[in-house]
N, C-alpha and C. Protein backbone atom coordinates (compact mmCIF):
# COMPACT_ATOMS: atom_id res chain seq x y z
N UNK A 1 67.27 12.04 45.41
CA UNK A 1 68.71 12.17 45.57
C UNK A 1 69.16 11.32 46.75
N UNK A 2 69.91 10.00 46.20
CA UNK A 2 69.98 9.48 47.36
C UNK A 2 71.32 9.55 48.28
N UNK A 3 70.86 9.54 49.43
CA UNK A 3 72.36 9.94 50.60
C UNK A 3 72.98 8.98 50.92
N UNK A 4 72.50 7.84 50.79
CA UNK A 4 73.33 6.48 50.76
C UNK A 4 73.45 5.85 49.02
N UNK A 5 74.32 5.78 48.29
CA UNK A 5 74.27 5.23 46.85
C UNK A 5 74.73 3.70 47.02
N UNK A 6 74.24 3.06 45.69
CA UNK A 6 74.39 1.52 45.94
C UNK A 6 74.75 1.40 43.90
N UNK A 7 76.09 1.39 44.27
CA UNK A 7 76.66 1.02 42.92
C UNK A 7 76.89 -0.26 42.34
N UNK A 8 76.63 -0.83 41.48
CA UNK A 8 76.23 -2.55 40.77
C UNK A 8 77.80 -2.74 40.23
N UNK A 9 77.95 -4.04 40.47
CA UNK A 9 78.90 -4.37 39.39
C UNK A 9 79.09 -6.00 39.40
N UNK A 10 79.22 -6.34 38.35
CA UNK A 10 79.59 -8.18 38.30
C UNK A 10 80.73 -8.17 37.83
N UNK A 11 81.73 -8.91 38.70
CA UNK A 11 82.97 -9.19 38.98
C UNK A 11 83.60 -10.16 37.07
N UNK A 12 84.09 -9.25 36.79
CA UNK A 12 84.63 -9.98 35.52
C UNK A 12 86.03 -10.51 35.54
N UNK A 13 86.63 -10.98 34.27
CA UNK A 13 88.20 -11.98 34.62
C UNK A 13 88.87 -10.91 34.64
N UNK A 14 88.91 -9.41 34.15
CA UNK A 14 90.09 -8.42 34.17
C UNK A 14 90.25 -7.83 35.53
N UNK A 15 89.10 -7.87 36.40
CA UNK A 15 88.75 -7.74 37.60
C UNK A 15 90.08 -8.46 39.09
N UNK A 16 90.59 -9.64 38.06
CA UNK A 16 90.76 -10.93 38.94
C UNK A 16 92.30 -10.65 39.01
N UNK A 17 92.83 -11.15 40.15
CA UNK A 17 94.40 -11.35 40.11
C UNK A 17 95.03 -12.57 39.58
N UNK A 18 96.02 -13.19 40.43
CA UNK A 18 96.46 -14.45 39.35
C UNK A 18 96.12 -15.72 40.81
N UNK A 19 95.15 -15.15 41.13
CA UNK A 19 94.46 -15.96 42.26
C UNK A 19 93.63 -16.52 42.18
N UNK A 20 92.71 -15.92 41.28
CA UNK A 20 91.28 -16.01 41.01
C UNK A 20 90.54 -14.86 42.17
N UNK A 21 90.84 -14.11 42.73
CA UNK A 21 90.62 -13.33 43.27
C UNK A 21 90.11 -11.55 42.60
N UNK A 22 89.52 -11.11 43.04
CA UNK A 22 89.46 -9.12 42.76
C UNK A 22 90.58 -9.41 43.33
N UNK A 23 91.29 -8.48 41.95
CA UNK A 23 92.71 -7.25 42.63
C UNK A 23 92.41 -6.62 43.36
N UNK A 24 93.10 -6.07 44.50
CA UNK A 24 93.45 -4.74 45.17
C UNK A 24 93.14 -3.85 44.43
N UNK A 25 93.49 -3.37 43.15
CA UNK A 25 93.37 -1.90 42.43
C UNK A 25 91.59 -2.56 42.00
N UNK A 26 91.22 -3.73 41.67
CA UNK A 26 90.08 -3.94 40.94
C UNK A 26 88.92 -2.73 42.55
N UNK A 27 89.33 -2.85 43.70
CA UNK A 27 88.55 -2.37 44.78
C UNK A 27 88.65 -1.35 44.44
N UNK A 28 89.76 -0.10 44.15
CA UNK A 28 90.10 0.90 44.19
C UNK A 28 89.29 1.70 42.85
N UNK A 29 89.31 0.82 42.05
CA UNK A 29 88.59 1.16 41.04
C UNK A 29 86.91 1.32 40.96
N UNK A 30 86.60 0.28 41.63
CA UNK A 30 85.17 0.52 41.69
C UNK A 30 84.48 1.26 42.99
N UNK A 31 85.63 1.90 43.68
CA UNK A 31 85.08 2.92 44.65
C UNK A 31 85.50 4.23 44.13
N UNK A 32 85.73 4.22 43.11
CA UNK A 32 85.91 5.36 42.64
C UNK A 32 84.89 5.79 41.27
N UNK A 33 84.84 4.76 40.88
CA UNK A 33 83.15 4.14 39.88
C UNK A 33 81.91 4.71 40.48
N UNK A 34 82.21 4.41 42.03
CA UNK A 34 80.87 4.48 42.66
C UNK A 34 81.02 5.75 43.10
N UNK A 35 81.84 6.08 43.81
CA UNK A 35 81.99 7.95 43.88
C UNK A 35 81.43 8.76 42.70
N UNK A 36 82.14 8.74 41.84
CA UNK A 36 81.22 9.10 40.48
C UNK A 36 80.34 9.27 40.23
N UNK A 37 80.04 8.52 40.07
CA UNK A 37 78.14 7.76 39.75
C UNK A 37 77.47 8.36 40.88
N UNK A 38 77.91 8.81 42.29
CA UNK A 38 76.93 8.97 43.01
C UNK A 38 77.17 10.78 43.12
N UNK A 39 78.21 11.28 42.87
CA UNK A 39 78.52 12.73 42.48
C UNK A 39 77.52 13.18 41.28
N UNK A 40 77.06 12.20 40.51
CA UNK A 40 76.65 12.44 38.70
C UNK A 40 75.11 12.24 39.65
N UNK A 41 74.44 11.32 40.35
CA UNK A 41 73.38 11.43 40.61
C UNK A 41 72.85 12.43 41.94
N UNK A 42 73.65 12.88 42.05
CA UNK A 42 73.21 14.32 42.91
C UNK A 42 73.19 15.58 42.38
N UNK A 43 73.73 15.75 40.43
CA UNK A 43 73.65 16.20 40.39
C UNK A 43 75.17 17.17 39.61
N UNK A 44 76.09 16.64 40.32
CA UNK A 44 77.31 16.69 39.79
C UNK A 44 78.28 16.01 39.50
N UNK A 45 78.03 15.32 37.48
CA UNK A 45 78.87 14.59 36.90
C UNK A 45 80.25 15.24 36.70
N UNK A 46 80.85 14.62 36.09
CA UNK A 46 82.16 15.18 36.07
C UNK A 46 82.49 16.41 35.09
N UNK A 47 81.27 16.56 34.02
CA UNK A 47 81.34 17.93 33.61
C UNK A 47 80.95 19.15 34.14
N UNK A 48 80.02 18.72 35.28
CA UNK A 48 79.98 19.73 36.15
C UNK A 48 81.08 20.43 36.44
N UNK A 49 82.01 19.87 36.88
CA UNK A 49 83.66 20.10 37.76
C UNK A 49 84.31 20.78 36.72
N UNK A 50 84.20 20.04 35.45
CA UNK A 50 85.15 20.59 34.79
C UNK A 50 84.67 22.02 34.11
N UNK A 51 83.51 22.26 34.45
CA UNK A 51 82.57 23.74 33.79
C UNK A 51 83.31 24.83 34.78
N UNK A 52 83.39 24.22 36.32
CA UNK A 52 83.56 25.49 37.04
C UNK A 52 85.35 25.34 36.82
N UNK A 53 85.88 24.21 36.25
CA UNK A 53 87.51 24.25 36.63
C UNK A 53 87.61 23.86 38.63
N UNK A 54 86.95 23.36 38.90
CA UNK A 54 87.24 22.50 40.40
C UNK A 54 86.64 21.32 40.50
N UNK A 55 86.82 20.57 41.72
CA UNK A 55 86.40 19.40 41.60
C UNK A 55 87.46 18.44 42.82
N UNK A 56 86.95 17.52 42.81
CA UNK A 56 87.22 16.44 43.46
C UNK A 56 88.81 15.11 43.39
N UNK A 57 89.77 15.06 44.22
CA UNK A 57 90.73 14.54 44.05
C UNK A 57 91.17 13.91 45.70
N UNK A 58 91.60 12.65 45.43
CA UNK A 58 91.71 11.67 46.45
C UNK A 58 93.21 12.12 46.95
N UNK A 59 93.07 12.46 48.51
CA UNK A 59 94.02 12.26 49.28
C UNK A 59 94.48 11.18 49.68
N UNK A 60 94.00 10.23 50.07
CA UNK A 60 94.24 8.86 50.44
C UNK A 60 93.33 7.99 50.28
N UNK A 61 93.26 6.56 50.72
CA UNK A 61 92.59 5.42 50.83
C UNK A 61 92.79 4.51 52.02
N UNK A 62 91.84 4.19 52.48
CA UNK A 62 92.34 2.38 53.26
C UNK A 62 90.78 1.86 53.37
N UNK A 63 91.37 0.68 52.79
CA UNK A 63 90.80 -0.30 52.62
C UNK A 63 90.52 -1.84 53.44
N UNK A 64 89.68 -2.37 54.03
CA UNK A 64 89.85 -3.38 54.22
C UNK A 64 89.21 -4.98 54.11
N UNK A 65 90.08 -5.78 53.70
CA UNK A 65 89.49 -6.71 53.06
C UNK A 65 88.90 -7.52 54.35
N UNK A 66 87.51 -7.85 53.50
CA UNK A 66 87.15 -8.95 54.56
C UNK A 66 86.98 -10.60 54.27
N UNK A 67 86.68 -10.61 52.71
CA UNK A 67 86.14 -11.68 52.29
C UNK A 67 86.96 -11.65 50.64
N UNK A 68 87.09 -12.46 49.84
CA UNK A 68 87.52 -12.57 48.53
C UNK A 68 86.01 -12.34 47.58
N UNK A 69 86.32 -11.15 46.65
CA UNK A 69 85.36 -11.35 45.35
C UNK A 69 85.84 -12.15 44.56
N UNK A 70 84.96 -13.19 43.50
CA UNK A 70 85.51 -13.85 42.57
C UNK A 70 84.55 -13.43 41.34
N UNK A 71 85.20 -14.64 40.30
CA UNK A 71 84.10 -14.20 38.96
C UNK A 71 83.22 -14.36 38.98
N UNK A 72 82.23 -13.23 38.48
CA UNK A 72 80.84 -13.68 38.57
C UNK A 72 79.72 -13.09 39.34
N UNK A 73 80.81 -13.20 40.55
CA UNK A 73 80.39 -12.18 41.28
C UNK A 73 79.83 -10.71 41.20
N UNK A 74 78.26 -11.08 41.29
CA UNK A 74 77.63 -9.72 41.52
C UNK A 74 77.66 -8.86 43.28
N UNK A 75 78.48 -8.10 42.68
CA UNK A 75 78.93 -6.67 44.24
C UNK A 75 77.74 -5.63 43.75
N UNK A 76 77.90 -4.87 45.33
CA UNK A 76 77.39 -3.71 45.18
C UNK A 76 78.37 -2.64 46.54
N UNK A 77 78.39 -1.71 45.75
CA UNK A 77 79.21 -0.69 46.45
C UNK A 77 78.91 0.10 46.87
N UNK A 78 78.83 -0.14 48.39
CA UNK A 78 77.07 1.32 48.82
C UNK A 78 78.34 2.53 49.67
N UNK A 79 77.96 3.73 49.12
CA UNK A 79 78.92 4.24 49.27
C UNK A 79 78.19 5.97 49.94
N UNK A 80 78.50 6.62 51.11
CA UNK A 80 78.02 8.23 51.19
C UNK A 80 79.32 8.94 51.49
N UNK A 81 78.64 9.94 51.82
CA UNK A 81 79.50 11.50 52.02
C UNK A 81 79.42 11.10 53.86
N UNK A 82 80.07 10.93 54.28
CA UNK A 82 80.45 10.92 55.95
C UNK A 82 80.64 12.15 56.72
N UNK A 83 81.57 13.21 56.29
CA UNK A 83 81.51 14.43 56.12
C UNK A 83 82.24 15.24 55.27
N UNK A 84 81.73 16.68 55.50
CA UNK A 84 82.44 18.00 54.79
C UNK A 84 82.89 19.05 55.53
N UNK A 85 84.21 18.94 55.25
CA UNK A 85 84.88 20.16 55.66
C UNK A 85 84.87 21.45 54.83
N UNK A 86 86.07 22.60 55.04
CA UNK A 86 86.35 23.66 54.76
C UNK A 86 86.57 23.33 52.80
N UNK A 87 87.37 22.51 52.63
CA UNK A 87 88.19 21.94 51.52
C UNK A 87 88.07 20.13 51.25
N UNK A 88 87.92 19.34 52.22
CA UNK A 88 87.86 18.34 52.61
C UNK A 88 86.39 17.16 52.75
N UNK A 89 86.25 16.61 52.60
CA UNK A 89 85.50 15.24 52.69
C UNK A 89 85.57 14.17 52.72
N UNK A 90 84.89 13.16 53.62
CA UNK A 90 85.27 11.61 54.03
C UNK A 90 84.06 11.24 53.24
N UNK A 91 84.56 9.93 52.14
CA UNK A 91 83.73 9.09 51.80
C UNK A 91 83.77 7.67 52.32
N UNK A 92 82.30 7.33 52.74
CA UNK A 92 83.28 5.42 52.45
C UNK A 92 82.55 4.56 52.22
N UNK A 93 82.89 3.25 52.27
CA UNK A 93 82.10 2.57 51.67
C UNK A 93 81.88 1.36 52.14
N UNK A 94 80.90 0.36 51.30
CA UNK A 94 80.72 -1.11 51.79
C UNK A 94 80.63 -1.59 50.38
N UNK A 95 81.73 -2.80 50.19
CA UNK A 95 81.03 -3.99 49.44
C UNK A 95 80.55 -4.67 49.68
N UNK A 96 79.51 -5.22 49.31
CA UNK A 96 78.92 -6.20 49.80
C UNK A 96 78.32 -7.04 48.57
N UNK A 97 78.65 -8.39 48.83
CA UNK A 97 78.31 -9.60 47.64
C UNK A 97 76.92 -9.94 47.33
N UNK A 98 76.33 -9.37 46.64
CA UNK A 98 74.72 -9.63 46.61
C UNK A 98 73.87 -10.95 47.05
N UNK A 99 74.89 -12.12 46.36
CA UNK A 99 74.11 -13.49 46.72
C UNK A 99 73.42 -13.44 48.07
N UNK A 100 74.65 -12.99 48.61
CA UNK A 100 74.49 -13.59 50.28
C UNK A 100 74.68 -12.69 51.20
N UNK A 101 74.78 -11.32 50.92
CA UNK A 101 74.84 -10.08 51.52
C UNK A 101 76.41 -10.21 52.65
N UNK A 102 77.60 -10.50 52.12
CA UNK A 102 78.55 -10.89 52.98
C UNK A 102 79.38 -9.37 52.39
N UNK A 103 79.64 -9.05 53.37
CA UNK A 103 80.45 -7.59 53.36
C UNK A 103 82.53 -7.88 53.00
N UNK A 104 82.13 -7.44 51.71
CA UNK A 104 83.46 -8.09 50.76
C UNK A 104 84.61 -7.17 51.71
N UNK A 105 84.44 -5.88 51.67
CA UNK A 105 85.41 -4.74 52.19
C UNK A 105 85.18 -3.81 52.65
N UNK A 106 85.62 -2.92 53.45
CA UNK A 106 84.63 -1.48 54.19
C UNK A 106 86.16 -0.76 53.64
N UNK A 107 86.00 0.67 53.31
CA UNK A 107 86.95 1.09 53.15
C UNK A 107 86.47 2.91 53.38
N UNK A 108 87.23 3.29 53.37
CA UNK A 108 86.83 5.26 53.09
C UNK A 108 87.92 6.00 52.11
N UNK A 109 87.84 6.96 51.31
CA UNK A 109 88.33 7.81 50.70
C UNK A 109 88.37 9.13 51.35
N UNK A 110 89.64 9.73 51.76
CA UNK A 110 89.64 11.48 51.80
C UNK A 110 89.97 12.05 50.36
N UNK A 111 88.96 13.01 50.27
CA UNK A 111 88.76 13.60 49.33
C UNK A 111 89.17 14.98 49.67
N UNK A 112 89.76 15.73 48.53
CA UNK A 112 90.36 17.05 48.94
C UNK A 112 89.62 17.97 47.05
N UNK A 113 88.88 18.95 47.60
CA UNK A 113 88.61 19.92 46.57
C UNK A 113 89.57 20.82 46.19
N UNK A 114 89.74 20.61 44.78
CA UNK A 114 91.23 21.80 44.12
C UNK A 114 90.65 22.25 43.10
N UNK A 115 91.60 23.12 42.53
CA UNK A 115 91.87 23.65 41.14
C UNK A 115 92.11 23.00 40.08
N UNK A 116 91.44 23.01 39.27
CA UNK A 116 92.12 21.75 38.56
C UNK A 116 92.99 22.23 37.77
N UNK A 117 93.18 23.67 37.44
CA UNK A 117 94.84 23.95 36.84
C UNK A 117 95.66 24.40 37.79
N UNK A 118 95.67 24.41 39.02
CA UNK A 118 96.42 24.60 39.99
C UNK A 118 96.98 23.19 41.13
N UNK A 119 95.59 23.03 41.34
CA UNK A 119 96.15 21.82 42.20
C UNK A 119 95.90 22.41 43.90
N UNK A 120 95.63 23.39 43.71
CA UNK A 120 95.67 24.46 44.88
C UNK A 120 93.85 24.12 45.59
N UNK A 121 93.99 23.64 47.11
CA UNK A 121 92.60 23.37 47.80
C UNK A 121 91.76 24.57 47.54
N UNK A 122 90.54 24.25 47.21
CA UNK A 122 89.98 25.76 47.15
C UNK A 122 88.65 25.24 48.20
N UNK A 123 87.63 26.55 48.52
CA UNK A 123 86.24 26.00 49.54
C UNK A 123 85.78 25.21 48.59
N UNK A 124 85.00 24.47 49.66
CA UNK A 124 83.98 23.70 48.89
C UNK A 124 82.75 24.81 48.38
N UNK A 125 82.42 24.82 47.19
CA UNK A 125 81.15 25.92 46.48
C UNK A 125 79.87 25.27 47.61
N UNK A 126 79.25 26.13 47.87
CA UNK A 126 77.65 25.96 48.32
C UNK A 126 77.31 24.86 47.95
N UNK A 127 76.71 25.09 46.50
CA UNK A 127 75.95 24.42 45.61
C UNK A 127 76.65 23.04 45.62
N UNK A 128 77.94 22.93 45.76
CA UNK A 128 78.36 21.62 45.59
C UNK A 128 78.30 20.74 46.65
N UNK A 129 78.49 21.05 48.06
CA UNK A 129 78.72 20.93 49.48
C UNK A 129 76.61 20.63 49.91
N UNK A 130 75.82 21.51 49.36
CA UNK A 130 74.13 21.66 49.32
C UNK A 130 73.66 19.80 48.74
N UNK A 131 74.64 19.55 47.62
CA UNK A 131 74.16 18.44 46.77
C UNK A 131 74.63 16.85 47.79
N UNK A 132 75.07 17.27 49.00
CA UNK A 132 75.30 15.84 49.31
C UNK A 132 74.77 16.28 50.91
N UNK A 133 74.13 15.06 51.24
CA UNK A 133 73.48 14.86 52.73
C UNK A 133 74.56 14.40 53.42
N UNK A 134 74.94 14.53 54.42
CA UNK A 134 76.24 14.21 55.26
C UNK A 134 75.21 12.71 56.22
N UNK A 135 75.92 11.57 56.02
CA UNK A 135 75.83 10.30 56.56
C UNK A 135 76.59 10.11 57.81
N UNK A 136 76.40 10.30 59.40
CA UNK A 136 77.33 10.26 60.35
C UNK A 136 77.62 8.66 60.34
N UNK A 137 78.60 8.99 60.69
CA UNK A 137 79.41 6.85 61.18
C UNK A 137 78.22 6.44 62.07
N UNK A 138 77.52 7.10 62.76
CA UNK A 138 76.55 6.03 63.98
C UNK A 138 75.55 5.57 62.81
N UNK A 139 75.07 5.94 62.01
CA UNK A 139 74.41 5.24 60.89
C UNK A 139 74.99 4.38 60.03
């Protein structure tokens, strides 16, 4: 179960703006790809969430660009759990361009645990909060 995840992706044309560039949302998208994927390999995919009716929903984002992805481009999106609160969790992340290991964007996600027919913060469950190793920023 790993506490640091490293999510794959090669940069395709739907990916691209009218720059030749990754969109803005193309980032947003694949840190949320990689959240996923690394929730599903600890253990809790998204039917997990939806078995108990809770689960995981983004309070915010920031992002920052450092470098342009283009086509072709093979990324990887290494992404952990930073911490856990009461209701609350910091994710974040690194792209980084495989060729040449150049760090595309660093960004973090707050994550807020709800209801999913309410909408209402609920605790984080044990079992769910147990499934992720907390990564401090000095690492």
């Amino acid at each position: 179960m790993p506490a640091v995840y490293d999510w794959q992706h090669v940069v395709i044309e739907r990916d691209l703006d009218d720059l030749g560039h990754a969109n803005n949302i193309s980032y947003l998208k694949w840190m949320q790809s990689a959240a996923l994927a690394h929730s599903a390999a600890q253990g809790w995919p998204i039917e997990a969430y939806r078995a108990i009716g809770q689960g995981w929903v983004v309070r915010s984002h920031f992002i920052e660009y450092l470098t342009s992805a283009r086509l072709g481009d093979e990324i990887v999106v290494r992404t952990w759990v930073a911490n856990l609160k009461k209701v609350t969790s910091l994710r974040r992340y690194h792209m980084i361009r495989v060729a040449d290991q150049v760090t595309l964007a660093k960004a973090y996600s707050d994550w807020a645990f709800v209801d999913f027919t309410t909408g209402v913060p609920k605790r984080i469950p044990v079992e769910v909060s147990q499934a992720f190793e907390i990564v401090p920023d000095e690492k």
